[in-house]
PDB file of N, CA and C in Angstrom:
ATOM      1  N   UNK A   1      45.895 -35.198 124.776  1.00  0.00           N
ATOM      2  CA  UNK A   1      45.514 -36.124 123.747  1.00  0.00           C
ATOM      3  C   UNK A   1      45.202 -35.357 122.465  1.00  0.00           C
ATOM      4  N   UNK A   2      45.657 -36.044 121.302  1.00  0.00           N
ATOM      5  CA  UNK A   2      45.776 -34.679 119.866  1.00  0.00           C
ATOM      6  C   UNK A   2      45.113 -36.401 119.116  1.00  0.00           C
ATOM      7  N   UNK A   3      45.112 -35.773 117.603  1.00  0.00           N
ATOM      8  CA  UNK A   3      45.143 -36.312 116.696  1.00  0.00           C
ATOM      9  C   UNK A   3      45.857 -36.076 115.583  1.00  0.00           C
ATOM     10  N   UNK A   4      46.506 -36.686 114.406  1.00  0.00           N
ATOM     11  CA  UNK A   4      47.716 -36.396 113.735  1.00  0.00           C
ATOM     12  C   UNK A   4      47.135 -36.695 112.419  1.00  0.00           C
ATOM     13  N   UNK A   5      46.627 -36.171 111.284  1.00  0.00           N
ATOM     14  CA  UNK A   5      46.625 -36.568 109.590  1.00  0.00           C
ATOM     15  C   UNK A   5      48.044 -36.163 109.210  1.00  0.00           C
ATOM     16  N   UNK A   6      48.277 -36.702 108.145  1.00  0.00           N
ATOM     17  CA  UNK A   6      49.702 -36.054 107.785  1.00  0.00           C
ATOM     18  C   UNK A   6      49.689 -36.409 106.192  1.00  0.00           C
ATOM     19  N   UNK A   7      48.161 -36.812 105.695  1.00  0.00           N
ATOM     20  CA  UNK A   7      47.857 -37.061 104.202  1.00  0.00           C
ATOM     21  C   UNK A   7      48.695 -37.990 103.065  1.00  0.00           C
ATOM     22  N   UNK A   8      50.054 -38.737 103.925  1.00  0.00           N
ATOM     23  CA  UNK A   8      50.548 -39.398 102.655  1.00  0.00           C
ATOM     24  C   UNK A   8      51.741 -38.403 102.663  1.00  0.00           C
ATOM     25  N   UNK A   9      52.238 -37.781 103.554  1.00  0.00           N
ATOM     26  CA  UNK A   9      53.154 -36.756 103.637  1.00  0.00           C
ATOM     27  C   UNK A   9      54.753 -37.142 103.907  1.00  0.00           C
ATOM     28  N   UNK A  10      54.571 -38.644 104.729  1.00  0.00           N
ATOM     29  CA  UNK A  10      56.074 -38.958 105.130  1.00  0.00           C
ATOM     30  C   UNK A  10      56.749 -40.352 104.426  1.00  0.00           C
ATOM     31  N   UNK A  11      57.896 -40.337 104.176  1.00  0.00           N
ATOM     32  CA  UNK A  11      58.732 -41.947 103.801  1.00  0.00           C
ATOM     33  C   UNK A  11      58.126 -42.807 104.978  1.00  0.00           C
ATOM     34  N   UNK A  12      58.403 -43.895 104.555  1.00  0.00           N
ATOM     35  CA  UNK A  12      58.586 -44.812 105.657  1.00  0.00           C
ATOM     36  C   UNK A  12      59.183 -44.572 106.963  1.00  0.00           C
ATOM     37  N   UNK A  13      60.113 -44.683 106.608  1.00  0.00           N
ATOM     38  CA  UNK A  13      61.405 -44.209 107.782  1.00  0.00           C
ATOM     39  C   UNK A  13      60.888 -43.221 108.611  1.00  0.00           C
ATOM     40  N   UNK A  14      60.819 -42.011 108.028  1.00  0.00           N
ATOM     41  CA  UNK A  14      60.187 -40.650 108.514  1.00  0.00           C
ATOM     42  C   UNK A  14      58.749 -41.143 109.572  1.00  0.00           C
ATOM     43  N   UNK A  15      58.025 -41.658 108.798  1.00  0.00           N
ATOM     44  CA  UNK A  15      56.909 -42.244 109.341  1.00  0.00           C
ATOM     45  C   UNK A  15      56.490 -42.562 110.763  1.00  0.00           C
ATOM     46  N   UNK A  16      58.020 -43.769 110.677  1.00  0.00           N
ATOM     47  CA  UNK A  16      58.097 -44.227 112.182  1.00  0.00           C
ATOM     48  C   UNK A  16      58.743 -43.588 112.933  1.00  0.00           C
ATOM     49  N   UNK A  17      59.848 -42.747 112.350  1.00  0.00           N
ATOM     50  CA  UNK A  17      60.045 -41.739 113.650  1.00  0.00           C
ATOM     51  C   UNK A  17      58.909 -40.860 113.963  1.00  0.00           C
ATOM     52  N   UNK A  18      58.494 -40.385 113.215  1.00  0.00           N
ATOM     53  CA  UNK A  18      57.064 -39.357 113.951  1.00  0.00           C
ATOM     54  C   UNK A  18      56.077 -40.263 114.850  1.00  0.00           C
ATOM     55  N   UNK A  19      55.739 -41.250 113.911  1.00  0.00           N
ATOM     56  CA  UNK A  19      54.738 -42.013 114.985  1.00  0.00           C
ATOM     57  C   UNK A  19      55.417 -42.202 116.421  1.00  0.00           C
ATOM     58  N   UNK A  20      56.210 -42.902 116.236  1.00  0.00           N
ATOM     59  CA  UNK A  20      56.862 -43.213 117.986  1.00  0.00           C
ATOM     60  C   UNK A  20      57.176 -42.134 118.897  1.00  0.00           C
ATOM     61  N   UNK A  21      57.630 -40.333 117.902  1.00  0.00           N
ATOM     62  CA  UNK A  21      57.637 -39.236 118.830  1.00  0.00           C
ATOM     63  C   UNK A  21      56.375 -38.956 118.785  1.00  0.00           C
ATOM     64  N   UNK A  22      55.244 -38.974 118.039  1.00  0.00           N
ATOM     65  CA  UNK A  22      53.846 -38.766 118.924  1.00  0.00           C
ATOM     66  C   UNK A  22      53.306 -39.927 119.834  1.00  0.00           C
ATOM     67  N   UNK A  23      53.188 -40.811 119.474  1.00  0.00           N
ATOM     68  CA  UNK A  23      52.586 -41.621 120.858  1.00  0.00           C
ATOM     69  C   UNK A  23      53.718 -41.443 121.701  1.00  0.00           C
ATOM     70  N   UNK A  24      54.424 -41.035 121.706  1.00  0.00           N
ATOM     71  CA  UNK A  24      55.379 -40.385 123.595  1.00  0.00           C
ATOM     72  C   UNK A  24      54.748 -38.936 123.886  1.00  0.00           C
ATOM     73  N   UNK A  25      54.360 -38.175 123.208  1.00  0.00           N
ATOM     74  CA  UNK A  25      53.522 -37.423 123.226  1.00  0.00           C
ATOM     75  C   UNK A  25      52.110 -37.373 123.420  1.00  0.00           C
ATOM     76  N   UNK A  26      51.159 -38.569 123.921  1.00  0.00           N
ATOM     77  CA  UNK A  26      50.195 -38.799 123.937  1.00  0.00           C
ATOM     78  C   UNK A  26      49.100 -38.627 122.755  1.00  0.00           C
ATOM     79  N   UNK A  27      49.777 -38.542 121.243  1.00  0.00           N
ATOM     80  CA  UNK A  27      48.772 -38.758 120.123  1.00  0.00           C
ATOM     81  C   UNK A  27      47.988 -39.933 120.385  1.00  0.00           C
ATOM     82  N   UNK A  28      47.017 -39.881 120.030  1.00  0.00           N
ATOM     83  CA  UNK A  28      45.624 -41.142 119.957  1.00  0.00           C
ATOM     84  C   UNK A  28      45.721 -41.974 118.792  1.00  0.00           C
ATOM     85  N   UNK A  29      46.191 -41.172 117.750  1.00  0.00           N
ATOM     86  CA  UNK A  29      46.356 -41.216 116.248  1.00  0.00           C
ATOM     87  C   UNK A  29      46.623 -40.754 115.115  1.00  0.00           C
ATOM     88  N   UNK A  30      47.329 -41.415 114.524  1.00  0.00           N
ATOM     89  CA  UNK A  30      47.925 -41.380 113.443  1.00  0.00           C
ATOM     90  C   UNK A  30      47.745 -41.876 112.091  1.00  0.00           C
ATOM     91  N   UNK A  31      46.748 -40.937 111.472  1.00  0.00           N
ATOM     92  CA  UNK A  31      46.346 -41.303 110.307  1.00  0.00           C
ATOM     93  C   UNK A  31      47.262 -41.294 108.814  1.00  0.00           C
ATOM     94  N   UNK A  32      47.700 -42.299 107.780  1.00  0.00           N
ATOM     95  CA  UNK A  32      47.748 -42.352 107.090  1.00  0.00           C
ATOM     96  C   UNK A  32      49.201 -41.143 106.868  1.00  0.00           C
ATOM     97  N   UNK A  33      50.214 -41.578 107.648  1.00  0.00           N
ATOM     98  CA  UNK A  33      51.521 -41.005 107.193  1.00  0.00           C
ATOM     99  C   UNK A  33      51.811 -41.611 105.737  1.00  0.00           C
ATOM    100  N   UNK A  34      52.058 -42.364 104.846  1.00  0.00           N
ATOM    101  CA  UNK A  34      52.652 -42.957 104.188  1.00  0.00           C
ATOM    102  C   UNK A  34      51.965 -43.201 103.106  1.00  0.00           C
ATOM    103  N   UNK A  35      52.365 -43.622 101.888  1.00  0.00           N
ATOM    104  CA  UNK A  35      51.484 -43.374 100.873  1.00  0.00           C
ATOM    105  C   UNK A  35      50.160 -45.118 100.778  1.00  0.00           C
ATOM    106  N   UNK A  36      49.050 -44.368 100.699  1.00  0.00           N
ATOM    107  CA  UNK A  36      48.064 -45.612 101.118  1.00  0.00           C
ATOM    108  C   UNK A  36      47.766 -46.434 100.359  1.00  0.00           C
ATOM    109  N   UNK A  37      48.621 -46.651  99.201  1.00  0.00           N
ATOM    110  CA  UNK A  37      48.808 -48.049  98.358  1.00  0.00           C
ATOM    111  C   UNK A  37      49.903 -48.777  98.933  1.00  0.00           C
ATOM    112  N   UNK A  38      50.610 -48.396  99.750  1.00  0.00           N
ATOM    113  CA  UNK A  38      51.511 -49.141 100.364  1.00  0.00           C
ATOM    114  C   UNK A  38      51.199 -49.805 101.452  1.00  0.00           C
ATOM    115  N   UNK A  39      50.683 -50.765 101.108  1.00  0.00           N
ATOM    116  CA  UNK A  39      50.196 -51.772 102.060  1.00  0.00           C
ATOM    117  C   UNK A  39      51.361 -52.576 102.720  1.00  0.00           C
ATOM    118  N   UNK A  40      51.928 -52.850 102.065  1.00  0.00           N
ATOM    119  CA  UNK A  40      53.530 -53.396 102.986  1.00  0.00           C
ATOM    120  C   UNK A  40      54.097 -52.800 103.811  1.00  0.00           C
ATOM    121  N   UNK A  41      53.956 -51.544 103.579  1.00  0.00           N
ATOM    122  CA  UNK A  41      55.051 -50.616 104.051  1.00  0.00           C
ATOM    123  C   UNK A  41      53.946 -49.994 105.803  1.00  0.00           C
ATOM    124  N   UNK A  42      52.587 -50.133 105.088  1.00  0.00           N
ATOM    125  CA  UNK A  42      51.967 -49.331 106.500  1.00  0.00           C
ATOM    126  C   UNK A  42      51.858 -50.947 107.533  1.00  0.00           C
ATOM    127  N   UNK A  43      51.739 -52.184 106.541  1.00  0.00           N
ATOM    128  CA  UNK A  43      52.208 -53.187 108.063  1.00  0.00           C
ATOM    129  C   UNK A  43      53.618 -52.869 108.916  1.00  0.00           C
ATOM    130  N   UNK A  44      54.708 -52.822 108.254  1.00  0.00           N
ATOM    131  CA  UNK A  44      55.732 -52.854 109.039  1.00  0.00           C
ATOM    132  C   UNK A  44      55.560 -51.375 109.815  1.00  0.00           C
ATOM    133  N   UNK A  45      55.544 -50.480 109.319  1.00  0.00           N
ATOM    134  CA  UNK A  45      54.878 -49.422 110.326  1.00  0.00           C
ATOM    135  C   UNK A  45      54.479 -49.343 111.762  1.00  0.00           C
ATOM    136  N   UNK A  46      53.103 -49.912 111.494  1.00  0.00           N
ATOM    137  CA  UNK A  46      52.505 -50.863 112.577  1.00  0.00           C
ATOM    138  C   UNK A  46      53.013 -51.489 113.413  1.00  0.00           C
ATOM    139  N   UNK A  47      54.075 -52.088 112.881  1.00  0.00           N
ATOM    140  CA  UNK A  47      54.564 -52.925 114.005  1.00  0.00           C
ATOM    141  C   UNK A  47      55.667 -52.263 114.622  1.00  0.00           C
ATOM    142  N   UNK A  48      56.480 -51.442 113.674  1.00  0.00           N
ATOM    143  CA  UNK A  48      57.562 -50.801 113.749  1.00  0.00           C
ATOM    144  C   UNK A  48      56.814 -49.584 115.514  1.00  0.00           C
ATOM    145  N   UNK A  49      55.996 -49.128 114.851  1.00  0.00           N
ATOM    146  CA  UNK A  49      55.741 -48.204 115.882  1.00  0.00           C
ATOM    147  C   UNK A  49      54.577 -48.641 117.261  1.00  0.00           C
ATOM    148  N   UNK A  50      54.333 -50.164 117.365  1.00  0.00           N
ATOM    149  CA  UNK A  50      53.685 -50.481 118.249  1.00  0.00           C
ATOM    150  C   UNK A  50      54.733 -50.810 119.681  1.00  0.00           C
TER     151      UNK A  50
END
Protein backbone atom coordinates (compact mmCIF):
# COMPACT_ATOMS: atom_id res chain seq x y z
CA UNK A 1 0.00 0.00 0.00
CA UNK A 2 1.86 3.50 -1.22
CA UNK A 3 0.54 6.85 -1.64
CA UNK A 4 0.91 8.94 -4.94
CA UNK A 5 1.13 13.22 -5.08
CA UNK A 6 1.99 14.01 -8.49
CA UNK A 7 1.28 18.05 -7.81
CA UNK A 8 -0.74 18.95 -11.01
CA UNK A 9 1.92 17.04 -13.01
CA UNK A 10 -0.27 14.96 -15.56
CA UNK A 11 -2.95 15.72 -18.72
CA UNK A 12 -6.00 14.25 -18.29
CA UNK A 13 -5.48 11.35 -20.34
CA UNK A 14 -2.09 10.70 -18.68
CA UNK A 15 -3.94 10.99 -15.44
CA UNK A 16 -6.14 8.11 -15.94
CA UNK A 17 -3.73 5.94 -17.19
CA UNK A 18 -1.55 6.30 -14.06
CA UNK A 19 -4.42 6.21 -11.76
CA UNK A 20 -5.82 2.84 -13.05
CA UNK A 21 -1.92 1.47 -13.23
CA UNK A 22 -1.67 2.43 -9.54
CA UNK A 23 -4.77 1.20 -8.02
CA UNK A 24 -3.69 -2.32 -9.82
CA UNK A 25 -0.81 -1.69 -7.91
CA UNK A 26 -2.43 -1.30 -4.64
CA UNK A 27 -2.06 2.75 -4.35
CA UNK A 28 -4.57 4.02 -1.58
CA UNK A 29 -4.21 7.35 -3.33
CA UNK A 30 -3.99 9.59 -5.63
CA UNK A 31 -3.67 13.03 -5.00
CA UNK A 32 -4.29 15.78 -7.33
CA UNK A 33 -2.76 14.48 -10.80
CA UNK A 34 -4.32 17.19 -12.88
CA UNK A 35 -4.44 20.73 -12.73
CA UNK A 36 -6.87 21.67 -9.57
CA UNK A 37 -8.96 24.30 -11.26
CA UNK A 38 -10.11 21.71 -13.37
CA UNK A 39 -12.98 20.70 -11.85
CA UNK A 40 -14.51 18.99 -14.91
CA UNK A 41 -11.78 17.30 -15.84
CA UNK A 42 -10.93 15.74 -12.10
CA UNK A 43 -14.91 14.52 -12.20
CA UNK A 44 -14.50 12.54 -15.27
CA UNK A 45 -11.27 11.26 -13.81
CA UNK A 46 -13.07 9.92 -11.03
CA UNK A 47 -15.16 8.15 -12.76
CA UNK A 48 -12.87 7.34 -15.53
CA UNK A 49 -10.61 5.61 -12.97
CA UNK A 50 -13.23 4.14 -10.53
Amino acid sequence: MFYADTNQGYSFKDAVEVGNLLGEKGALFFEQPINRKDLRGTVFECKACA
